[in-house]
PDB file of N, CA and C in Angstrom:
ATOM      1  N   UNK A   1      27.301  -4.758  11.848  1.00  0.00           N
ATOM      2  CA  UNK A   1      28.149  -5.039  10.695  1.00  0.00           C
ATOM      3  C   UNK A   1      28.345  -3.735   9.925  1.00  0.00           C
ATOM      4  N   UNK A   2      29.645  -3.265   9.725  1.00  0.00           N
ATOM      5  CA  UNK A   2      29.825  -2.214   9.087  1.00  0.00           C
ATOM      6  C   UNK A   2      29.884  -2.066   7.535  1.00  0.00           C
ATOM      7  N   UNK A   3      30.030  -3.075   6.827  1.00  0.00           N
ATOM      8  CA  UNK A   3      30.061  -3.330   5.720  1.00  0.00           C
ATOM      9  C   UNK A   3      28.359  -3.779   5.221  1.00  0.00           C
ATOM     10  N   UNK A   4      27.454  -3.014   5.227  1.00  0.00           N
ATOM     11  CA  UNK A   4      26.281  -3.423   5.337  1.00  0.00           C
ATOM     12  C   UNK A   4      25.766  -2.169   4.716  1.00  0.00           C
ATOM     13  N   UNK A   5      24.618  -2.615   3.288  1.00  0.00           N
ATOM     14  CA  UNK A   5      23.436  -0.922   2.991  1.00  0.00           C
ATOM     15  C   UNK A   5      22.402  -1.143   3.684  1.00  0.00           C
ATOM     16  N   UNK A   6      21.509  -0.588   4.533  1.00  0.00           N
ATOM     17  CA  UNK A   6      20.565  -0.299   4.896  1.00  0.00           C
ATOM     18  C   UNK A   6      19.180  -0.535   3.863  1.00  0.00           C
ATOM     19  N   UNK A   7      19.560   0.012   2.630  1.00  0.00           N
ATOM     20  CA  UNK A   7      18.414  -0.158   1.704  1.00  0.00           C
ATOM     21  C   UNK A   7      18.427  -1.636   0.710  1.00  0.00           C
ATOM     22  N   UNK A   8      19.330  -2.408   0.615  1.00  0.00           N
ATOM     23  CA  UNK A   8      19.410  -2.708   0.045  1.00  0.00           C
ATOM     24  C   UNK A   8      20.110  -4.714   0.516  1.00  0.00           C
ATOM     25  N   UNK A   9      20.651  -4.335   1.386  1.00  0.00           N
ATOM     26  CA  UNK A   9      20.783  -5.758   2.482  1.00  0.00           C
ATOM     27  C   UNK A   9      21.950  -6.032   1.943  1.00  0.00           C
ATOM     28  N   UNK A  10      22.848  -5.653   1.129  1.00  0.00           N
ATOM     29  CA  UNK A  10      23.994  -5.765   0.781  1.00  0.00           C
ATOM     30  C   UNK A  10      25.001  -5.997   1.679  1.00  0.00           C
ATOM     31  N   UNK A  11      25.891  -7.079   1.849  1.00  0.00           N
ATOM     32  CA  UNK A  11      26.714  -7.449   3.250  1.00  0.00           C
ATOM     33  C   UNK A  11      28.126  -8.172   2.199  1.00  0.00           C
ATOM     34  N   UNK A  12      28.846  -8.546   2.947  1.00  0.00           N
ATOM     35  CA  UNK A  12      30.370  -8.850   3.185  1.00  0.00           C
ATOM     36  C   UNK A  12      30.121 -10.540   2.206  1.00  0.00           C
ATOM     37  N   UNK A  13      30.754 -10.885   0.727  1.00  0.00           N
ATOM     38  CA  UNK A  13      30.736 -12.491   0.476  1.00  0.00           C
ATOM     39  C   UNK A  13      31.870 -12.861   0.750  1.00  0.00           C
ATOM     40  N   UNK A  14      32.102 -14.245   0.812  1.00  0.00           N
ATOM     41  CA  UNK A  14      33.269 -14.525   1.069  1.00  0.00           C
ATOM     42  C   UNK A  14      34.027 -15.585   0.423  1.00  0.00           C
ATOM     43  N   UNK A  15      35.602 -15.899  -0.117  1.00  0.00           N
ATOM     44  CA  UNK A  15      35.667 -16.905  -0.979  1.00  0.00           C
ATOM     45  C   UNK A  15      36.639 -16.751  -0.551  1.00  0.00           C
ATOM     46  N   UNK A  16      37.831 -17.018  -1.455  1.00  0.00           N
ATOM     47  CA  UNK A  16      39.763 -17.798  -1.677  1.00  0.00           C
ATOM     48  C   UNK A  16      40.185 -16.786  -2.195  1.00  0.00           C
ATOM     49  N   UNK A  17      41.364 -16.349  -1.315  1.00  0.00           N
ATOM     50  CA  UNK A  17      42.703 -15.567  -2.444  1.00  0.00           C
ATOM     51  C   UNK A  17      43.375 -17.358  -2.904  1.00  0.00           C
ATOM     52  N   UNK A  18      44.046 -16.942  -4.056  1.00  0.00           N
ATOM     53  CA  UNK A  18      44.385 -17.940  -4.731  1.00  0.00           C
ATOM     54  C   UNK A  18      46.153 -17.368  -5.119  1.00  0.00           C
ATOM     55  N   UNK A  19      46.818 -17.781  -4.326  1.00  0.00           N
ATOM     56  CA  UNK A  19      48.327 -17.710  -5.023  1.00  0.00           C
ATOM     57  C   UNK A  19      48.767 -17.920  -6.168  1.00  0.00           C
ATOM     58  N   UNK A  20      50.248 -17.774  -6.009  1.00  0.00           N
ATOM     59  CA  UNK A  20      50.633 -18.016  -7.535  1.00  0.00           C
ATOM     60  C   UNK A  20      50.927 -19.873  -7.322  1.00  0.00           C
ATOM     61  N   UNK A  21      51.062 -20.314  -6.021  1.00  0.00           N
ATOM     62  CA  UNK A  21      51.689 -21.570  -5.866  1.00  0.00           C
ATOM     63  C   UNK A  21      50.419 -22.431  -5.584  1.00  0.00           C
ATOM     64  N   UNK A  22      48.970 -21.584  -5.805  1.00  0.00           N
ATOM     65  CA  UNK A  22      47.633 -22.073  -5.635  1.00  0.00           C
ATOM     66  C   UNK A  22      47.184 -22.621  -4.160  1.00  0.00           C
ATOM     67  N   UNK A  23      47.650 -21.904  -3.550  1.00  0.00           N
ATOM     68  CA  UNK A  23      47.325 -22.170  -1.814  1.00  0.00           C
ATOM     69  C   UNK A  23      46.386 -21.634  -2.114  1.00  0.00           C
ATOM     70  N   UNK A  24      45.189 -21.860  -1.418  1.00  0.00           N
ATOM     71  CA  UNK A  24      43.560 -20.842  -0.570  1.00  0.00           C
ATOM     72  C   UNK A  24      43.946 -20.687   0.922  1.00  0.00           C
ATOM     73  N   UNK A  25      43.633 -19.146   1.222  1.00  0.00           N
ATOM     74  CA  UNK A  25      43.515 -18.579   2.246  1.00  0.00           C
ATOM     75  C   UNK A  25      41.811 -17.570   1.790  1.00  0.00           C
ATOM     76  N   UNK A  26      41.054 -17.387   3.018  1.00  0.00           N
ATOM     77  CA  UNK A  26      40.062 -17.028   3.134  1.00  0.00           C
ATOM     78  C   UNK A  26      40.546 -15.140   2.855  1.00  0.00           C
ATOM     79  N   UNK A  27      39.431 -15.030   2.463  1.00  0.00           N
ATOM     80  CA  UNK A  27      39.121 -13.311   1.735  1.00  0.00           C
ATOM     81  C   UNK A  27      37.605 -12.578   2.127  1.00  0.00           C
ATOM     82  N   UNK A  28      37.808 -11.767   2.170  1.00  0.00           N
ATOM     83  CA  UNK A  28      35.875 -10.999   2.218  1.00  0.00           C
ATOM     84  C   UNK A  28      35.892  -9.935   0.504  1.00  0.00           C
ATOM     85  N   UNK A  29      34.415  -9.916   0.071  1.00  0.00           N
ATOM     86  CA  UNK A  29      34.616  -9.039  -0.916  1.00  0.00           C
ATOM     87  C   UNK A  29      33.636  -8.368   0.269  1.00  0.00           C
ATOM     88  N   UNK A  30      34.046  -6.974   0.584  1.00  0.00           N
ATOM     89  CA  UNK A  30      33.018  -5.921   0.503  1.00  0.00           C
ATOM     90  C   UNK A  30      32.185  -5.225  -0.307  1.00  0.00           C
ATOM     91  N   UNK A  31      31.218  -4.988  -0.369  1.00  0.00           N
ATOM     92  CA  UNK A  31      30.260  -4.047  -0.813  1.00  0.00           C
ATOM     93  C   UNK A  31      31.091  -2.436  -0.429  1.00  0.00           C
ATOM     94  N   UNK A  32      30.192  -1.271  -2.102  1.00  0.00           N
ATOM     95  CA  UNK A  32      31.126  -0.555  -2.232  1.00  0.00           C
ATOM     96  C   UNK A  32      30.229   0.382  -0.637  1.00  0.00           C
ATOM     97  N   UNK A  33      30.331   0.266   0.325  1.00  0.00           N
ATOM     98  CA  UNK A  33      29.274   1.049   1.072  1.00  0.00           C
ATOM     99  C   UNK A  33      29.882   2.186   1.558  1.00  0.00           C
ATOM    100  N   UNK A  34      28.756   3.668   1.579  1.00  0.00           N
ATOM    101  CA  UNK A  34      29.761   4.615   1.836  1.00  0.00           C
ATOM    102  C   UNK A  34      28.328   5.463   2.637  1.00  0.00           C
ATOM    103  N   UNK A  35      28.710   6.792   3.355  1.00  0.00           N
ATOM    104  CA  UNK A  35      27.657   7.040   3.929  1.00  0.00           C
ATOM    105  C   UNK A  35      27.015   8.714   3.416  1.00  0.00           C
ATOM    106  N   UNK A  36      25.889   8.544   3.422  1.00  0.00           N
ATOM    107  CA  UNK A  36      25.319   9.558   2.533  1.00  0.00           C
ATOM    108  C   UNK A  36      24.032  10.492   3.883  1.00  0.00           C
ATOM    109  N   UNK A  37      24.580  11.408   3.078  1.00  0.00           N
ATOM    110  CA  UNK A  37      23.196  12.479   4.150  1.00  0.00           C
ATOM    111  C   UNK A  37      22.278  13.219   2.890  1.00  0.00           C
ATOM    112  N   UNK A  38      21.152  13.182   3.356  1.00  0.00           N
ATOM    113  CA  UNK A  38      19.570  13.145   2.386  1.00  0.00           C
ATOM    114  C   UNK A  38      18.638  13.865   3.339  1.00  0.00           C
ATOM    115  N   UNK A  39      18.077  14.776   2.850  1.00  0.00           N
ATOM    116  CA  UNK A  39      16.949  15.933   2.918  1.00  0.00           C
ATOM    117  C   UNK A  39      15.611  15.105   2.995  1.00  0.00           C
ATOM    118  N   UNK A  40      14.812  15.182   4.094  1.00  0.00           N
ATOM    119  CA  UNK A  40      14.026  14.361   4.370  1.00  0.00           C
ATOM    120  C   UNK A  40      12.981  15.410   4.563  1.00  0.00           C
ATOM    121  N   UNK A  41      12.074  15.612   3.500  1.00  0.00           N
ATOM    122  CA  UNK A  41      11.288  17.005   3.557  1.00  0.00           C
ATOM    123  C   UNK A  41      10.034  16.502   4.725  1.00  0.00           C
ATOM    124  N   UNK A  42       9.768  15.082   4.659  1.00  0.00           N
ATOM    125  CA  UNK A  42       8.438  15.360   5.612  1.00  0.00           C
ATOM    126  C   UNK A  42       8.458  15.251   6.970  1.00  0.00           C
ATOM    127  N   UNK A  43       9.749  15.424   7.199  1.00  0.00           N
ATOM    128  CA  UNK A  43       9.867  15.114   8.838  1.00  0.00           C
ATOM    129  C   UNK A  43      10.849  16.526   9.147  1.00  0.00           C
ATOM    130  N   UNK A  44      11.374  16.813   8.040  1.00  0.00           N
ATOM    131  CA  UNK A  44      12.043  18.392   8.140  1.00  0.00           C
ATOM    132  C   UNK A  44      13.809  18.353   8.603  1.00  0.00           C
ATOM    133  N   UNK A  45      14.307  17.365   8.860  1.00  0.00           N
ATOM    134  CA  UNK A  45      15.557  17.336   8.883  1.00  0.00           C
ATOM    135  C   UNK A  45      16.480  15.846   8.240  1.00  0.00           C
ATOM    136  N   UNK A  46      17.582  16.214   8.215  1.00  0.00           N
ATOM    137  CA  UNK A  46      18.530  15.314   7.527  1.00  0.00           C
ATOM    138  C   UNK A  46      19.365  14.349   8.047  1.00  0.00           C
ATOM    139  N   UNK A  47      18.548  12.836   7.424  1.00  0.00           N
ATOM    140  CA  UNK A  47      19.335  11.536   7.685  1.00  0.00           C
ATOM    141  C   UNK A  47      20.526  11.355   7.044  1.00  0.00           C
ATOM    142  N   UNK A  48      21.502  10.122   8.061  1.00  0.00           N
ATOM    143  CA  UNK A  48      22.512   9.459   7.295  1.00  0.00           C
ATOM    144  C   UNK A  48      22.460   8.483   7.301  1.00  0.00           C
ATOM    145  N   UNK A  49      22.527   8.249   5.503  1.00  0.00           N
ATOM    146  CA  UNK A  49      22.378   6.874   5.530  1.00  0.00           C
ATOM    147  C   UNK A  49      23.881   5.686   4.857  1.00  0.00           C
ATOM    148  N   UNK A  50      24.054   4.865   5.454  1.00  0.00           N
ATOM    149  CA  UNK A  50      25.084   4.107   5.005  1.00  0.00           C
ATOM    150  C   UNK A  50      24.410   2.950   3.837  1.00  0.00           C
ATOM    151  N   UNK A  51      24.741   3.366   2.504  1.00  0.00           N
ATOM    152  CA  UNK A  51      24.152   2.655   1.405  1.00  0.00           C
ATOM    153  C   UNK A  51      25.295   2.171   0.510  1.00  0.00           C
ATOM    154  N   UNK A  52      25.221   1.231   0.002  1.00  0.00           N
ATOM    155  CA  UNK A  52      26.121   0.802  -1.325  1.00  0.00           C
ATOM    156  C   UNK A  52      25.544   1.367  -2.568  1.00  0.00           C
ATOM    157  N   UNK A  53      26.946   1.815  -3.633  1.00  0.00           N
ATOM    158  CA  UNK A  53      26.756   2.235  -4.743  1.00  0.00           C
ATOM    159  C   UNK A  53      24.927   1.972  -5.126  1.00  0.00           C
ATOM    160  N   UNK A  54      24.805   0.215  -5.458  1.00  0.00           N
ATOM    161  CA  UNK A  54      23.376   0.089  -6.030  1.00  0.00           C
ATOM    162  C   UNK A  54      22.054   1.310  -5.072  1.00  0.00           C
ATOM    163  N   UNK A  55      22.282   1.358  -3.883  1.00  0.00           N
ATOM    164  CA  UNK A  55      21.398   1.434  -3.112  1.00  0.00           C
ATOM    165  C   UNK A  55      21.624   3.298  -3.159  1.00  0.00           C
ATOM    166  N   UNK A  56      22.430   3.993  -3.325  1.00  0.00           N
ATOM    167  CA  UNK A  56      22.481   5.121  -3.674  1.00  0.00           C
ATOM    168  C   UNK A  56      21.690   5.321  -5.656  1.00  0.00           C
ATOM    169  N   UNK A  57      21.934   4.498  -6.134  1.00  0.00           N
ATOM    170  CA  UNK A  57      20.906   4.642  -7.566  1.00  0.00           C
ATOM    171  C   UNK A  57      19.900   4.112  -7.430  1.00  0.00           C
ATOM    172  N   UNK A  58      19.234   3.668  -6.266  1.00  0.00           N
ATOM    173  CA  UNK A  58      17.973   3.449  -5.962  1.00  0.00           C
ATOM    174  C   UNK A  58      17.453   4.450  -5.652  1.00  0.00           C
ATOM    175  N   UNK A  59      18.099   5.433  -4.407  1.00  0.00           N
ATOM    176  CA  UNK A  59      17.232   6.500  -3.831  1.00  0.00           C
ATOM    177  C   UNK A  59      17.363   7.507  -4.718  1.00  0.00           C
ATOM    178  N   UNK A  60      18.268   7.564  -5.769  1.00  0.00           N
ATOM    179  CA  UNK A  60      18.027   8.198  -6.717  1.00  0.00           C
ATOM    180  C   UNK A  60      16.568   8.077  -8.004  1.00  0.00           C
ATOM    181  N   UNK A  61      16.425   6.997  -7.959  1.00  0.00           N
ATOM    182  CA  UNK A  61      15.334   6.541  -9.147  1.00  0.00           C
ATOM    183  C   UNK A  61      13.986   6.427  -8.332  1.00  0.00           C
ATOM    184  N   UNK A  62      13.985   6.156  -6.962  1.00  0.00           N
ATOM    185  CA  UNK A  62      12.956   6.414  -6.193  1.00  0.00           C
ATOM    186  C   UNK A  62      12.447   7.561  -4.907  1.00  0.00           C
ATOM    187  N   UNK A  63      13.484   8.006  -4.862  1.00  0.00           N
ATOM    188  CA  UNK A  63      13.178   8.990  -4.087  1.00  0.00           C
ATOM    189  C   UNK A  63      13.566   8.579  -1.967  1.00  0.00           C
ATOM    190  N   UNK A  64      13.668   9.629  -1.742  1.00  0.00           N
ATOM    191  CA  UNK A  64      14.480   9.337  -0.515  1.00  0.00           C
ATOM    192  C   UNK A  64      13.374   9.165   0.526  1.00  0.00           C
ATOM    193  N   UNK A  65      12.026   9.583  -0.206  1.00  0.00           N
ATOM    194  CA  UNK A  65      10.876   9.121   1.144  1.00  0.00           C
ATOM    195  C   UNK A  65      10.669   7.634   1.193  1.00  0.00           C
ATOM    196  N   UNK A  66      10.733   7.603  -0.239  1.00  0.00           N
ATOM    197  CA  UNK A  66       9.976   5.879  -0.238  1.00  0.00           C
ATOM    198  C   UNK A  66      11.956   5.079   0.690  1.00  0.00           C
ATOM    199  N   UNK A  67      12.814   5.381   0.026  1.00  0.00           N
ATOM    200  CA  UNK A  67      13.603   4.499   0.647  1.00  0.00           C
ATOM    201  C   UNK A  67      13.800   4.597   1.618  1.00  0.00           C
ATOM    202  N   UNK A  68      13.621   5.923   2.866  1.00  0.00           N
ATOM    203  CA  UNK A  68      13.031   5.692   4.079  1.00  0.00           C
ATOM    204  C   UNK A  68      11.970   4.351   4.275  1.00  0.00           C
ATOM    205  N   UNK A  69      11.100   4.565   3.771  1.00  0.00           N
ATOM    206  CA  UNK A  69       9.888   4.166   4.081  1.00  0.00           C
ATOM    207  C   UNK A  69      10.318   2.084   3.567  1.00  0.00           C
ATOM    208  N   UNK A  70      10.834   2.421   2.941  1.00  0.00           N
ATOM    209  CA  UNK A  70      11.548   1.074   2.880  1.00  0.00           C
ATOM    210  C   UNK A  70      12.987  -0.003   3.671  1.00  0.00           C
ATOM    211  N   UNK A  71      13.741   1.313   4.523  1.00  0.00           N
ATOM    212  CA  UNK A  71      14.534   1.183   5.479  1.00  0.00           C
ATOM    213  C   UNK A  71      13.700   0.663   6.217  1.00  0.00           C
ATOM    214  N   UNK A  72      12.895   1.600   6.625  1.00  0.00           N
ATOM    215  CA  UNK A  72      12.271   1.122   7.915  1.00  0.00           C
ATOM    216  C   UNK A  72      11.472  -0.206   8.047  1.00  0.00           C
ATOM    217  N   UNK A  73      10.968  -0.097   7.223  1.00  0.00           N
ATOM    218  CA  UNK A  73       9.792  -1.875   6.713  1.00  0.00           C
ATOM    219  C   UNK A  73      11.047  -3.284   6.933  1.00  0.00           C
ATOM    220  N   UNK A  74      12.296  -2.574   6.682  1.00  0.00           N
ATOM    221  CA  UNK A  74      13.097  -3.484   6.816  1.00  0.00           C
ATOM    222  C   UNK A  74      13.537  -3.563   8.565  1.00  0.00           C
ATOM    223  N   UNK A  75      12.598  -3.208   9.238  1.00  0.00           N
ATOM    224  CA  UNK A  75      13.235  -3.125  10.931  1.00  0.00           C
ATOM    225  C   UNK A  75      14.142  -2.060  11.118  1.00  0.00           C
ATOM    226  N   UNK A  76      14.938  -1.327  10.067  1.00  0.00           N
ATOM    227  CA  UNK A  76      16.167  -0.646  10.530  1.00  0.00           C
ATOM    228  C   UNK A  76      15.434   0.516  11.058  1.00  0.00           C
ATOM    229  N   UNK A  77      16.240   0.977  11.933  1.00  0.00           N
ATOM    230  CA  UNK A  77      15.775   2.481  12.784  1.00  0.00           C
ATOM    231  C   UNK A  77      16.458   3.497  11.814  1.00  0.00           C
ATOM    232  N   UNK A  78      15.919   4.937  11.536  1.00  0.00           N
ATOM    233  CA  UNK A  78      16.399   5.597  10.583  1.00  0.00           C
ATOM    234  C   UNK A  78      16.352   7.056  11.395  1.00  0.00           C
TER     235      UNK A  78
END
């Protein structure tokens, strides 16, 4: 799934466009996800990671080892 953060489990919701004549047809909201490369001092080279906005002010407020270290706990390969 391409619309997906890694840190954060953020994925695709889904609801109604709503006309002006009030028909429903199906819609996706995406997550804002975009892909980021991060300095990974204890292994010595640089991941990419595909994170949404929230999940980029995470590895900001925590640091890019622990959200490794939290990718991974989540099964994802990093």
């Amino acid at each position: 799934m391409s619309a997906h953060c890694m840190l954060t489990g953020a994925q695709p919701g889904f609801g109604n466009r709503i006309s002006h004549s009030h028909r429903r047809t199906s819609r996706r909201f995406d997550p804002n996800v975009q892909s980021k490369r991060y300095w990974l001092p204890g292994e010595g080279r640089r991941v990419r990671l595909r994170l949404s906005a929230r999940g980029i002010r995470t590895v900001d407020a925590i640091g890019v080892e622990a959200a490794v270290a939290r990718i991974r706990a989540r099964g994802i390969r990093v």
